[in-house]
Protein backbone atom coordinates (compact mmCIF):
# COMPACT_ATOMS: atom_id res chain seq x y z
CA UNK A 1 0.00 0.00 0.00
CA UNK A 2 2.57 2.61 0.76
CA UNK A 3 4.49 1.59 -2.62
CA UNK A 4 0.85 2.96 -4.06
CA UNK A 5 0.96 5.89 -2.07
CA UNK A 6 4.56 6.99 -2.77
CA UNK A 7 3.84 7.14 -6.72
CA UNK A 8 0.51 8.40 -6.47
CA UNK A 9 2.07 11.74 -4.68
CA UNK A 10 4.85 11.41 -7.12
CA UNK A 11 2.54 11.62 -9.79
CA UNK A 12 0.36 14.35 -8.11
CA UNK A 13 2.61 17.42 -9.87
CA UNK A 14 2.35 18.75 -13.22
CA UNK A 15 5.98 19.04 -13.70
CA UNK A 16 7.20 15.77 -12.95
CA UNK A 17 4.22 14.57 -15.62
CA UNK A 18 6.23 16.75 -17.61
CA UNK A 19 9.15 15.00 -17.02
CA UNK A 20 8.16 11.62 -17.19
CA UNK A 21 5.93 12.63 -20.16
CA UNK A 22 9.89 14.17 -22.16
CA UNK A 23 11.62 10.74 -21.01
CA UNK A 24 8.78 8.77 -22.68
CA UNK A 25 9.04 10.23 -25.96
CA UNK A 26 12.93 10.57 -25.88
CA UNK A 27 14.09 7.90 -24.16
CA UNK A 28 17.26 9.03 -21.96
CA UNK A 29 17.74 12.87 -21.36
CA UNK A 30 20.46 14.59 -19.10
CA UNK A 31 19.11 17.05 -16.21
CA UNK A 32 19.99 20.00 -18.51
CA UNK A 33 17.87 18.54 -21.17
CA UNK A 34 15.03 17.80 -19.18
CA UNK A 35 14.77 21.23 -18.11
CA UNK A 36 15.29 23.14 -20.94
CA UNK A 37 12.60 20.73 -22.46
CA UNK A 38 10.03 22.04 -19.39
CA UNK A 39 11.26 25.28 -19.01
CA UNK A 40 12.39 24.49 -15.46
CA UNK A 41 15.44 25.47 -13.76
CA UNK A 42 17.49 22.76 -13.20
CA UNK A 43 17.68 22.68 -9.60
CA UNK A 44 13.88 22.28 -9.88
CA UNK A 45 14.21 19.70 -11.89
CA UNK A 46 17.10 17.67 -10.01
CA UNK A 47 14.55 17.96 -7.08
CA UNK A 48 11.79 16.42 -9.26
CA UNK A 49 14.02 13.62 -10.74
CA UNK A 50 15.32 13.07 -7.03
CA UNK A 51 11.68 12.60 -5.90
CA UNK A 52 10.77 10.31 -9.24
CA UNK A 53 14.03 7.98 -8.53
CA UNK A 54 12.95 7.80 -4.78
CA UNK A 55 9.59 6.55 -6.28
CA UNK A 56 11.37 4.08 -8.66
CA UNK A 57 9.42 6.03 -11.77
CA UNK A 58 12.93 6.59 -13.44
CA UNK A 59 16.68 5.57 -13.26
CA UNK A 60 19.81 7.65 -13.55
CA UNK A 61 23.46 6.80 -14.77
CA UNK A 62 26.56 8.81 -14.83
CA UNK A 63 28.07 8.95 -18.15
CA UNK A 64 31.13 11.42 -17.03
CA UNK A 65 30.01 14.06 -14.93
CA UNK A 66 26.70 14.13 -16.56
CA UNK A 67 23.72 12.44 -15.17
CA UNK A 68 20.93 10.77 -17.56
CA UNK A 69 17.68 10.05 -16.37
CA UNK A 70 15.28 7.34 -17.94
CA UNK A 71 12.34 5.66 -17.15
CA UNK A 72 12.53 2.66 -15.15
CA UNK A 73 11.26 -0.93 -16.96
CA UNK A 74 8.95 -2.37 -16.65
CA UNK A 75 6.39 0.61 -16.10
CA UNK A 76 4.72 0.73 -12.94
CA UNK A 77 1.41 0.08 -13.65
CA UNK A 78 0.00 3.50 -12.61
CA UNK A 79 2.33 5.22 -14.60
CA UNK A 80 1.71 3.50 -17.74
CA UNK A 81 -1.82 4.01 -17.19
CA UNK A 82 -0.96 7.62 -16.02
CA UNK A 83 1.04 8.25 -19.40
CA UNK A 84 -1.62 6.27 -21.41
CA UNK A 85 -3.99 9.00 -20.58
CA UNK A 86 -1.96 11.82 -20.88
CA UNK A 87 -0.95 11.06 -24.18
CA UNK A 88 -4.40 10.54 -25.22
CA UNK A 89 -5.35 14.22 -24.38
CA UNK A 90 -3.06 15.74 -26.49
């Protein structure tokens, strides 16, 4: 239940929809990408990515001093059905 709970008050901000919305459609994106993509500052959006990781939505590596962010596989369920929506309101 609190595995539920976690991603539903991940999901609960428009921003990291945003987020996981960009990583959907481009696959891996660096911090800097991400938030020029959302037009976020990027301390923002490390504190968003921090709080979707927590949540095991997404998964980081290092690739130098650069951190990517994807989303983590399989879906969760909730996010799939989260994204399925979203994408269908477009």
């Amino acid at each position: 239940m609190k595995d539920i709970e976690r991603v539903m008050k991940a999901l609960a901000n428009r921003r990291r929809l945003m987020i996981l919305r960009h990583l959907q459609k481009v696959g891996k994106a660096s911090v800097g990408e991400i938030a020029g993509s959302i037009k976020l500052s990027l301390k923002a959006t490390s504190k968003h990515l921090r709080l979707l990781a927590a949540s095991d939505l997404v998964e980081h590596e290092q690739v130098s001093l650069t951190m990517i962010y994807f989303l983590n596989k399989p879906l969760h369920p909730i996010l799939k059905t989260v994204l399925t929506f979203s994408n269908s309101r477009e």
